[in-house]
C-alpha atoms as a PDB file:
ATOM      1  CA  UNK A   1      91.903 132.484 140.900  1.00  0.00           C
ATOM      2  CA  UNK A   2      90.874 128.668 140.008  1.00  0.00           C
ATOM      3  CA  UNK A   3      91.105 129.635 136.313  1.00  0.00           C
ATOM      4  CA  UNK A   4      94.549 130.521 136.988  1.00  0.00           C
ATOM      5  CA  UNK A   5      95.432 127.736 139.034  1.00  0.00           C
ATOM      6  CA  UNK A   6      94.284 125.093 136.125  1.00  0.00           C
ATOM      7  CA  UNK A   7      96.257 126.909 133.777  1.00  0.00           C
ATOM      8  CA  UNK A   8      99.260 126.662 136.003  1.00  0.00           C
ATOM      9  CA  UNK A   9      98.604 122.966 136.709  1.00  0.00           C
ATOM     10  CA  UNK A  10      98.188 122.408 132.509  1.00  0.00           C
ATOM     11  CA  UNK A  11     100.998 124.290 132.016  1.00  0.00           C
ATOM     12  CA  UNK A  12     103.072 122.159 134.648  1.00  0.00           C
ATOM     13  CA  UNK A  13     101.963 119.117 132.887  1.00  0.00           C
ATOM     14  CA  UNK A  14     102.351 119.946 129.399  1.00  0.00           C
ATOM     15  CA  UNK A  15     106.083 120.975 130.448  1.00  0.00           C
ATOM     16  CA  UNK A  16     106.924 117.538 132.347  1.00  0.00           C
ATOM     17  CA  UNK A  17     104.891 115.697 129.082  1.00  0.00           C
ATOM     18  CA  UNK A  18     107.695 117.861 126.994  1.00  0.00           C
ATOM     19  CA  UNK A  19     110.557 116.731 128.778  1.00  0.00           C
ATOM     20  CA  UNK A  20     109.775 112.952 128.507  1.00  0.00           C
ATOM     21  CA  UNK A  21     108.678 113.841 124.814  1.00  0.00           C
ATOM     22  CA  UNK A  22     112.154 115.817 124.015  1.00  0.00           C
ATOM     23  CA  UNK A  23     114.028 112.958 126.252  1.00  0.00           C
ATOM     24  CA  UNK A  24     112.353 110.256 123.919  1.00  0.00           C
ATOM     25  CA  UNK A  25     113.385 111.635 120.378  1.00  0.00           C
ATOM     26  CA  UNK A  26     116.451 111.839 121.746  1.00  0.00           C
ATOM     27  CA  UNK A  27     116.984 107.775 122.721  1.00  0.00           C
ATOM     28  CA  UNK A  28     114.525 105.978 120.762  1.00  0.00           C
ATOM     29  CA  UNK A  29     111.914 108.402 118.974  1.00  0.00           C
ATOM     30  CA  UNK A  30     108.140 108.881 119.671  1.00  0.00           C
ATOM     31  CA  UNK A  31     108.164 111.729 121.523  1.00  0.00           C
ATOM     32  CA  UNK A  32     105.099 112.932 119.153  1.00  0.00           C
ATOM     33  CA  UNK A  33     102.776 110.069 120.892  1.00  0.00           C
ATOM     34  CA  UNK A  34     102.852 111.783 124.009  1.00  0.00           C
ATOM     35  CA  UNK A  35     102.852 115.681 123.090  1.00  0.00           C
ATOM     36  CA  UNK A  36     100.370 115.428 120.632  1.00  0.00           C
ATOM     37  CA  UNK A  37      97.569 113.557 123.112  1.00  0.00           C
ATOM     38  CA  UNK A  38      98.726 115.673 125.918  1.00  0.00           C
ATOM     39  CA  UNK A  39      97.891 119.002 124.070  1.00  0.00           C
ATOM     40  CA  UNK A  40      94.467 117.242 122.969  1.00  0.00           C
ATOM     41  CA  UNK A  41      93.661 116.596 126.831  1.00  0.00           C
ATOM     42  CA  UNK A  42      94.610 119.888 127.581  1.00  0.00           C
ATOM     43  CA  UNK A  43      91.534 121.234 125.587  1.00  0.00           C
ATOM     44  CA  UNK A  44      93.242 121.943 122.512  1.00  0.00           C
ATOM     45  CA  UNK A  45      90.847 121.556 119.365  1.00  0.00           C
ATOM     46  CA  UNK A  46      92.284 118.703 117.059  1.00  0.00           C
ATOM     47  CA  UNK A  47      94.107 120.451 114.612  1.00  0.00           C
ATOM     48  CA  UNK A  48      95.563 123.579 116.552  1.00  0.00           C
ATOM     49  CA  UNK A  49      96.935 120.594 119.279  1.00  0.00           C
ATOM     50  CA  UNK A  50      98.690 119.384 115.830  1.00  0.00           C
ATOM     51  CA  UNK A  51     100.139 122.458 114.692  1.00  0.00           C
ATOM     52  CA  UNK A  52     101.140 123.792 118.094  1.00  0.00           C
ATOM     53  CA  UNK A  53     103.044 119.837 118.511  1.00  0.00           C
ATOM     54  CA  UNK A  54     104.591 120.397 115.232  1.00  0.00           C
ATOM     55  CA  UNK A  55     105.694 124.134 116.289  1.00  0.00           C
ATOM     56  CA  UNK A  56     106.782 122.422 119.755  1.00  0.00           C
ATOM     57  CA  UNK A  57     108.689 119.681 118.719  1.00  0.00           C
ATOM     58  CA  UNK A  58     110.301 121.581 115.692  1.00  0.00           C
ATOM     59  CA  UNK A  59     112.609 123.450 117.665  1.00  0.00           C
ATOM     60  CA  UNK A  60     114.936 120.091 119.131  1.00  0.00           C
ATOM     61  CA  UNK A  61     114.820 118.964 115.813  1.00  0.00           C
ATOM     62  CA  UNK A  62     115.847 121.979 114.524  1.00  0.00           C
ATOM     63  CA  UNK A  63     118.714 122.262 117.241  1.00  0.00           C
ATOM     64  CA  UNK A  64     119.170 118.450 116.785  1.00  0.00           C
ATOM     65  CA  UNK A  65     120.347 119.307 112.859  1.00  0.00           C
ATOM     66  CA  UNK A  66     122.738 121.745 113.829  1.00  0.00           C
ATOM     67  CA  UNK A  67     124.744 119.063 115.504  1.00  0.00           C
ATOM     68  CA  UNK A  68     124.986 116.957 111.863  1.00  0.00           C
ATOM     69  CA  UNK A  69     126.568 119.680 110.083  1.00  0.00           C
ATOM     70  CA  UNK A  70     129.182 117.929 108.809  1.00  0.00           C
ATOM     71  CA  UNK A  71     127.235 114.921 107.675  1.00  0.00           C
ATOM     72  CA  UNK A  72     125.210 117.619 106.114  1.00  0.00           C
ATOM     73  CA  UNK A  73     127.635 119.502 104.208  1.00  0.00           C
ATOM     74  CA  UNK A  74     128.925 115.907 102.863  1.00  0.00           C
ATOM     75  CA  UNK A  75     125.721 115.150 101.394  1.00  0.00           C
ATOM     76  CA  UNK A  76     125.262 118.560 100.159  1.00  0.00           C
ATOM     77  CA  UNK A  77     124.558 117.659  95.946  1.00  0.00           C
ATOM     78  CA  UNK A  78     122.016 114.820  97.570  1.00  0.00           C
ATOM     79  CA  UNK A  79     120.275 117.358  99.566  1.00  0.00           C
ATOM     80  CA  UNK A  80     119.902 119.917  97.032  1.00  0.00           C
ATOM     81  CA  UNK A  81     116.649 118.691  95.464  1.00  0.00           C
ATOM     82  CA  UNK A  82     115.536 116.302  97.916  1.00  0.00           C
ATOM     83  CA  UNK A  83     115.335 119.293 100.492  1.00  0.00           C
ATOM     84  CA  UNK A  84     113.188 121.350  98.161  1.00  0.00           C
ATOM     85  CA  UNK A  85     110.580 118.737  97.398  1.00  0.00           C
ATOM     86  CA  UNK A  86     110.501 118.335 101.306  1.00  0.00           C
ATOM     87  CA  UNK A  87     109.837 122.406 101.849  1.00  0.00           C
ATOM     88  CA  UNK A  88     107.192 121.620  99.242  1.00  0.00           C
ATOM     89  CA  UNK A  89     105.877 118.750 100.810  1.00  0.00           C
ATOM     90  CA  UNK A  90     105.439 120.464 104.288  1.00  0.00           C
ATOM     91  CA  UNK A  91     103.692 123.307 103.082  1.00  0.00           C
ATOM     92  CA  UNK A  92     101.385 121.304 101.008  1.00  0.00           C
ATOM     93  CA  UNK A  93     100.706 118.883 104.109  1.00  0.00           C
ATOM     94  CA  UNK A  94     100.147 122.035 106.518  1.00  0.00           C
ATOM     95  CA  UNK A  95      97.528 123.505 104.133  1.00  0.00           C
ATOM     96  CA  UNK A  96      95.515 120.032 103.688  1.00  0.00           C
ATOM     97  CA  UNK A  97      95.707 119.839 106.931  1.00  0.00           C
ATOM     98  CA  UNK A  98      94.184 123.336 107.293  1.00  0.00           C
ATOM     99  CA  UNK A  99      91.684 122.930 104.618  1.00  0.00           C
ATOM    100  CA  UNK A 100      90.418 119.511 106.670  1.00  0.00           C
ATOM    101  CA  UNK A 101      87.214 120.063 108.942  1.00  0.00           C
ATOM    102  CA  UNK A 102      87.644 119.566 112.438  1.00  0.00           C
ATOM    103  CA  UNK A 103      85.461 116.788 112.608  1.00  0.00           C
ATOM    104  CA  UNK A 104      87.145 114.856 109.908  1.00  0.00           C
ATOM    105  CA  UNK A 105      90.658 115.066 111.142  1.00  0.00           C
ATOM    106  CA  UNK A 106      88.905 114.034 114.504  1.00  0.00           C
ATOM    107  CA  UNK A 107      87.968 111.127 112.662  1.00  0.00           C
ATOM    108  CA  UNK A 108      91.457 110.656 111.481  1.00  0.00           C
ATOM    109  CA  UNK A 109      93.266 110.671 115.207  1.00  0.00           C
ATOM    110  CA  UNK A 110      93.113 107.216 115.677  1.00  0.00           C
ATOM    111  CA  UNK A 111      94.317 106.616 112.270  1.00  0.00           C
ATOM    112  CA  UNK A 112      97.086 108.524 112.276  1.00  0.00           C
ATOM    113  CA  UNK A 113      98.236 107.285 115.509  1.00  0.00           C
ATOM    114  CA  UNK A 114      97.865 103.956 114.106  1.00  0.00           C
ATOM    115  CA  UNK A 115      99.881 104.454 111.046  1.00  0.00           C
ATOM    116  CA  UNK A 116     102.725 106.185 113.323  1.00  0.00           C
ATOM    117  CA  UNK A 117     102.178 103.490 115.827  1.00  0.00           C
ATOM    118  CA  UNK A 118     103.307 100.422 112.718  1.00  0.00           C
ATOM    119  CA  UNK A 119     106.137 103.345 111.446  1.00  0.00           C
ATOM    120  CA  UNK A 120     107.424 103.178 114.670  1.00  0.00           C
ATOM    121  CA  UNK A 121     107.388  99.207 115.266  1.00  0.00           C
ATOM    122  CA  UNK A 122     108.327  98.181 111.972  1.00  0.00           C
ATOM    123  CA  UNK A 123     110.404 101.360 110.902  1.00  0.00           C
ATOM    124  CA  UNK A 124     114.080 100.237 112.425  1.00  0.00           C
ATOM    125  CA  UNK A 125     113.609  96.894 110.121  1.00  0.00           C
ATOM    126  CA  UNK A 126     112.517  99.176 106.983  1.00  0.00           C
ATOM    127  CA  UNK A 127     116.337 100.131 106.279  1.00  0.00           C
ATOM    128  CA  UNK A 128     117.059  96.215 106.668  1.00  0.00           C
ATOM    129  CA  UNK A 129     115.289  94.736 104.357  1.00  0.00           C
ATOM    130  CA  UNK A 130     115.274  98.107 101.776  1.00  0.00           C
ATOM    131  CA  UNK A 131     118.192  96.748  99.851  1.00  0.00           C
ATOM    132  CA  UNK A 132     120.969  98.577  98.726  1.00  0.00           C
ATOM    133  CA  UNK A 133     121.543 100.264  95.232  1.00  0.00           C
ATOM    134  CA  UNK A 134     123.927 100.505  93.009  1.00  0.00           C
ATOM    135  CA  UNK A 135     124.875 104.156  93.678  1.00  0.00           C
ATOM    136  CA  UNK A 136     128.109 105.769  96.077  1.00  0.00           C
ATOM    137  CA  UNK A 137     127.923 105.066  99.316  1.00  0.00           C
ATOM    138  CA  UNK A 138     129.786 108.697 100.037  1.00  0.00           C
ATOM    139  CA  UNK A 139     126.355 110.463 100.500  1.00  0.00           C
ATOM    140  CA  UNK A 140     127.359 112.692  97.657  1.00  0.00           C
ATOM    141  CA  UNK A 141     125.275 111.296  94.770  1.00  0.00           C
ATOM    142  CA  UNK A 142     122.301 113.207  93.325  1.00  0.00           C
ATOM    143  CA  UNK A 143     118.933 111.613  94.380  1.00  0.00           C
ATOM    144  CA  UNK A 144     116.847 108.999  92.134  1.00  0.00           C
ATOM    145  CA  UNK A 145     113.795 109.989  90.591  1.00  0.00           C
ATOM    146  CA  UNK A 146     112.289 107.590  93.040  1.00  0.00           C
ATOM    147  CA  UNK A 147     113.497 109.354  96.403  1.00  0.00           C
ATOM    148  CA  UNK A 148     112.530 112.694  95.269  1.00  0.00           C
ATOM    149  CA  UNK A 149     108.725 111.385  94.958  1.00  0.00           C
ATOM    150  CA  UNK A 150     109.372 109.307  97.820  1.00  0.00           C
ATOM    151  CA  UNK A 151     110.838 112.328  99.720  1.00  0.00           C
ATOM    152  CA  UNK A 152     107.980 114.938  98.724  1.00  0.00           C
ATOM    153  CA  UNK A 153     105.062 112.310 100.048  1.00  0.00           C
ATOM    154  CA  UNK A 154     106.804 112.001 102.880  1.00  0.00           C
ATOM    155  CA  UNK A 155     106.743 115.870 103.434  1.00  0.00           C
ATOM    156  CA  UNK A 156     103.075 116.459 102.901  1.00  0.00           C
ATOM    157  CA  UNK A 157     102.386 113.410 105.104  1.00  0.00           C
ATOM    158  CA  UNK A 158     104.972 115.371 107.887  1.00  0.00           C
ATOM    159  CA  UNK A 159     103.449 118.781 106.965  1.00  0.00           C
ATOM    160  CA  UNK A 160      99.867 116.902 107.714  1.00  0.00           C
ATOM    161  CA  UNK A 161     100.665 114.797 110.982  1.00  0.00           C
ATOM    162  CA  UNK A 162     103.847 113.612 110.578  1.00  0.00           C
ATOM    163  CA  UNK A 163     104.934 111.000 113.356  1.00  0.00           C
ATOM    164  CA  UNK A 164     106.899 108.233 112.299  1.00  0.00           C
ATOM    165  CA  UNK A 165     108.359 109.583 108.770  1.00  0.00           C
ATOM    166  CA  UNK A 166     111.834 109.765 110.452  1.00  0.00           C
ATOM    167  CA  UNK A 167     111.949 105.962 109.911  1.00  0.00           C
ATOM    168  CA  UNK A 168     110.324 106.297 105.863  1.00  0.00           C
ATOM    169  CA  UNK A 169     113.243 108.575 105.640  1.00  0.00           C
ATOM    170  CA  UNK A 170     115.818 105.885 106.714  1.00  0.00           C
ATOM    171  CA  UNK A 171     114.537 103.329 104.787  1.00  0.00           C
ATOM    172  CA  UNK A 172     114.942 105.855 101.709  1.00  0.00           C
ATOM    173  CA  UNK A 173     118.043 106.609 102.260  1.00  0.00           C
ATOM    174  CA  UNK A 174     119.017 102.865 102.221  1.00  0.00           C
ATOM    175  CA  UNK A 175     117.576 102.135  98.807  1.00  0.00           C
ATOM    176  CA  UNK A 176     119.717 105.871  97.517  1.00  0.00           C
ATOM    177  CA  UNK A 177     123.030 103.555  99.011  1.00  0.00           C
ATOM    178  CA  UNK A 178     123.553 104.848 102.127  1.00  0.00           C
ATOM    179  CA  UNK A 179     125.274 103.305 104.882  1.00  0.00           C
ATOM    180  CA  UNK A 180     126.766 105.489 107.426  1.00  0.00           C
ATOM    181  CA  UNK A 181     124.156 106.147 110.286  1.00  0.00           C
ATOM    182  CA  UNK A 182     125.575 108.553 111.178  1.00  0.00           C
ATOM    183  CA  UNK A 183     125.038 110.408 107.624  1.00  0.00           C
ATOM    184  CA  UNK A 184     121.436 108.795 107.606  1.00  0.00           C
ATOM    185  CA  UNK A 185     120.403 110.264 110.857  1.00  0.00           C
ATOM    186  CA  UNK A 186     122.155 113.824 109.919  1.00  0.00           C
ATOM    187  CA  UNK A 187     120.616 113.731 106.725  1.00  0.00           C
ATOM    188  CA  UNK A 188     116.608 112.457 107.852  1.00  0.00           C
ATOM    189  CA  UNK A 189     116.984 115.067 111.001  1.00  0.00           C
ATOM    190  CA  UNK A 190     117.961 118.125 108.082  1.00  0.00           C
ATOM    191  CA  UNK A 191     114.899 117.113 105.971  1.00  0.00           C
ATOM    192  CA  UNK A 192     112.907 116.778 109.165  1.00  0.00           C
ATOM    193  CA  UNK A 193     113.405 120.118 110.816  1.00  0.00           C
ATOM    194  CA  UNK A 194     112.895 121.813 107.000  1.00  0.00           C
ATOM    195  CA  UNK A 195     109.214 119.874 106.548  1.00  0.00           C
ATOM    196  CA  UNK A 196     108.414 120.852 110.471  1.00  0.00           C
ATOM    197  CA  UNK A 197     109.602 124.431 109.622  1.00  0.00           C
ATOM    198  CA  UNK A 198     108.107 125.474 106.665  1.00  0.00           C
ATOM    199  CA  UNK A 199     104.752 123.902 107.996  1.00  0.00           C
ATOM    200  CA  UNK A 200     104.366 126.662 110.495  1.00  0.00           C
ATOM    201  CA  UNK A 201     104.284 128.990 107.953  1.00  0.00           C
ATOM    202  CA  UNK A 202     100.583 128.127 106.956  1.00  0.00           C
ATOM    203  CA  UNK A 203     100.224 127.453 110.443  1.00  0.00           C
ATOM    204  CA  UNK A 204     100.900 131.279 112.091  1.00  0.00           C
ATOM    205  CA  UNK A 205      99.553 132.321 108.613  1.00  0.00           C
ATOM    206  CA  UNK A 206      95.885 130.797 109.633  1.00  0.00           C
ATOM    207  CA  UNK A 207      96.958 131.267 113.604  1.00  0.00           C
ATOM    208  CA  UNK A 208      96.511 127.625 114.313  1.00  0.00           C
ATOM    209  CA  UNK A 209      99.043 127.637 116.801  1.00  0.00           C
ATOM    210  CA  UNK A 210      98.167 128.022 120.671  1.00  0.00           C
ATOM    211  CA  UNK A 211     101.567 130.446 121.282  1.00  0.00           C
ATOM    212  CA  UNK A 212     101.533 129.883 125.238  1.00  0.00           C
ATOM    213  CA  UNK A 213     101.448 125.737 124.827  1.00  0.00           C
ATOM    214  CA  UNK A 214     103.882 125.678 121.999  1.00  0.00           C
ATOM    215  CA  UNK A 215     106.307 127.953 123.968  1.00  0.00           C
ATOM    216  CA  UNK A 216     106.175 125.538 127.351  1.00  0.00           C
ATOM    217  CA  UNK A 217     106.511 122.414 125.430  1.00  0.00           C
ATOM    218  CA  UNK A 218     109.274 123.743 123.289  1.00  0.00           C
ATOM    219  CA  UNK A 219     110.965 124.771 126.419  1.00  0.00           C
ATOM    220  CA  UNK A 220     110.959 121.279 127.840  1.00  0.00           C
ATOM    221  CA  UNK A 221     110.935 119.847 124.816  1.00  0.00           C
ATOM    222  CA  UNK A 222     115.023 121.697 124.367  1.00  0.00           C
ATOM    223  CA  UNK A 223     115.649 120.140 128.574  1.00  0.00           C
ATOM    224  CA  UNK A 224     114.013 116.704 127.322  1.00  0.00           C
ATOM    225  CA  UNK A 225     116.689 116.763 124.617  1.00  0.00           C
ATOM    226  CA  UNK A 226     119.377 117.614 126.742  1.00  0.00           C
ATOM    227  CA  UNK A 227     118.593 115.473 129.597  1.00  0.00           C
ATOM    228  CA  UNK A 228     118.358 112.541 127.296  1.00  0.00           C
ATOM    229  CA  UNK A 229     121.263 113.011 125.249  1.00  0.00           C
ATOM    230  CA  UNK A 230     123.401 112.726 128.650  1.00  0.00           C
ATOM    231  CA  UNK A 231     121.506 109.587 129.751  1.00  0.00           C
ATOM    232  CA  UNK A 232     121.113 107.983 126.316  1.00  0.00           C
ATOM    233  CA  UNK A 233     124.230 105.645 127.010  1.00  0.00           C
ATOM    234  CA  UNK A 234     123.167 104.705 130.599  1.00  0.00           C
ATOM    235  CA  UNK A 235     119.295 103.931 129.326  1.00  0.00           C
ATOM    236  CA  UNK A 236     118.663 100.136 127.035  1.00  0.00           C
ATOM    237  CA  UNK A 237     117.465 101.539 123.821  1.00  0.00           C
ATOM    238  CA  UNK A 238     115.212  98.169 123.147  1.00  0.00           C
ATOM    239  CA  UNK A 239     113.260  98.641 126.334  1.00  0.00           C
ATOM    240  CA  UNK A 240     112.691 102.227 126.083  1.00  0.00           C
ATOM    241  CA  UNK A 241     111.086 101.610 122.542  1.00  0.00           C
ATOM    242  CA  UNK A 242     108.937  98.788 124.031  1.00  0.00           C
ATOM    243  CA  UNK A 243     107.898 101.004 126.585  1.00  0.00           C
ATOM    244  CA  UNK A 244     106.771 103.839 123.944  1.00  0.00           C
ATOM    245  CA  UNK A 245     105.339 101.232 121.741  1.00  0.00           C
ATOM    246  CA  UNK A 246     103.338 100.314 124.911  1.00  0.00           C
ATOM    247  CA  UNK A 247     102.299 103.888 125.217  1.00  0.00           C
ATOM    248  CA  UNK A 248     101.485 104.258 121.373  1.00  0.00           C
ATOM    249  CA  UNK A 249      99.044 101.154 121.650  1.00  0.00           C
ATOM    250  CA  UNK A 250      97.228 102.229 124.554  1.00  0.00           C
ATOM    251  CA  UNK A 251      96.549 106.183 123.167  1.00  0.00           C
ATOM    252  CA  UNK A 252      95.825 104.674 119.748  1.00  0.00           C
ATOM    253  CA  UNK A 253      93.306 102.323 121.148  1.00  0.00           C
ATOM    254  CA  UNK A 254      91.879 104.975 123.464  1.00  0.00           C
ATOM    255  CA  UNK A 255      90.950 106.649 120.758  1.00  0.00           C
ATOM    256  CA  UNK A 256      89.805 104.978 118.698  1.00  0.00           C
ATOM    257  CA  UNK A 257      87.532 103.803 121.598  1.00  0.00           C
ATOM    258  CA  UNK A 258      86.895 108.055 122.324  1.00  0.00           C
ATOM    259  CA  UNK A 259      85.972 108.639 118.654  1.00  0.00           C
ATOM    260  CA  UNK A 260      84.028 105.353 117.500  1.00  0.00           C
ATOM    261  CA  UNK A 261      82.329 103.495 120.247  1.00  0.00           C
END
C-alpha cells in the first residue's frame, strides 16, 4: 500500500514537472532542465532518466513540427541532406551514450547541464552575431559543406544529451542565409524531432527507457504545450527565460555539488 502510494505521489510530480517542462519549450525553451533532474530524483539511474526525457519530450516536439509544415515543405532541397546527417547524428549520439558507463555519464551531469545552461544564455545572441552569407534567403538553397558537419555534431551531441542544440541550430541556419523565424524555428523543430526520434531506436533497442515515466511526462508534456501556447502572448518572454536560467544555475550547481564535493 505505501509502495503504491509513492508511486502515485512520483507519478503526480513527474506529471506537474511535465506540464511546466512542455509549457516552457513552448514560450522560451528549457523545458529539458527540469524533466531531466526530475526523472533523476525520482530514482531513475543516469542514463535511463536521459533516454526516458528524450522519449518524453520527443513527442511535443514531434507534434510541435507538424505545425511548420509549410515552412518545411519550402525548405524542402535544404532539408534533404541536412536531415539525414541529423538521423545519423542521433543514432550515433544514442549509442555513445549507451556504450558510456553509468558512473562516467554521472560524472558528466553537471557538465552537460553546464554546457546547456551557456546554450541557453548565450544561444538567442548566437544567430546575431553569426553573420549572414551570401546564399538565398528563400530557405530553398542546398546546405554548405559547413552546416552539414555542423548539423551532424549537433545530432550526436542531441542523440547523447541534447539540451540547448535548438539554439546551435539557429545560429546555423543564420550563417546558411536565413532570415525568416518563422522558417528557422520550422526548420530547427523538423531536425529536432528527427535527432530525438531516431535516438529511441537504440534506446527501446537496449530498453533504456522507463515506459511508465516516459508515458506520464509525455502526457503532460502534450498539456504543457498546449497550455503554454494559449498563454505565450499573455506571459513576458525575457522574464520567463531569466526565471529558467535561474533554475538551470541552481540544478547545475547542485550537482555539481552532489557529484564532486
Amino acid at each position: 500500500m505505501l509502495l503504491t502510494s509513492h508511486v502515485l505521489i512520483t507519478d503526480a510530480i513527474l506529471l506537474l514537472v511535465a506540464i511546466f517542462a512542455g509549457a516552457l519549450n513552448s514560450v522560451a525553451g528549457g523545458g529539458s532542465f527540469l524533466s531531466f533532474p526530475a526523472l533523476l530524483f525520482a530514482g531513475l539511474p543516469p542514463i535511463m532518466a536521459n533516454a526516458t526525457n528524450n522519449a518524453a519530450m520527443w513527442v511535443g516536439t514531434a507534434s510541435s513540427a507538424g505545425g511548420y509544415r509549410e515552412e518545411v515543405a519550402k525548405a524542402r532541397r535544404y532539408l534533404v541532406a541536412v536531415a539525414i546527417v541529423s538521423a545519423v547524428g542521433g543514432i550515433a549520439g544514442a549509442v555513445i551514450l549507451l556504450r558510456t558507463p553509468s558512473s562516467v555519464f554521472t560524472k558528466l551531469i553537471p557538465f552537460l547541464l553546464l554546457t546547456a545552461t551557456i546554450l541557453f544564455v548565450v544561444g538567442p545572441l548566437l544567430p546575431r552575431y553569426a553573420g549572414g552569407s551570401t546564399a538565398s534567403h528563400h530557405g530553398v538553397q542546398r546546405p554548405s559543406l559547413r552546416a552539414i558537419i555542423g548539423q551532424l555534431a549537433v545530432g550526436i551531441y542531441g542523440g547523447y544529451f541534447g539540451a540547448g542544440m535548438g539554439f546551435v541550430m539557429l545560429a546555423m541556419l543564420v550563417l546558411e542565409g536565413f532570415e525568416n523565424i518563422h522558417d528557422m524555428n520550422g526548420i530547427k523543430t523538423f531536425l529536432s524531432a528527427i535527432i530525438n526520434g531516431v535516438a529511441l531506436i537504440p534506446f527501446i533497442l537496449a530498453r533504456a527507457i522507463a515506459w511508465p515515466e516516459a508515458v506520464v511526462m509525455s502526457l503532460g508534456a502534450m498539456l504543457g504545450g498546449y497550455l503554454g501556447a494559449r498563454v505565450a502572448r499573455r506571459l513576458p518572454a525575457p522574464a520567463v527565460r531569466r526565471s529558467v536560467i535561474a533554475i538551470a544555475c541552481v540544478l547545475t550547481a547542485y550537482f555539481f555539488y552532489k557529484t564532486y564535493a
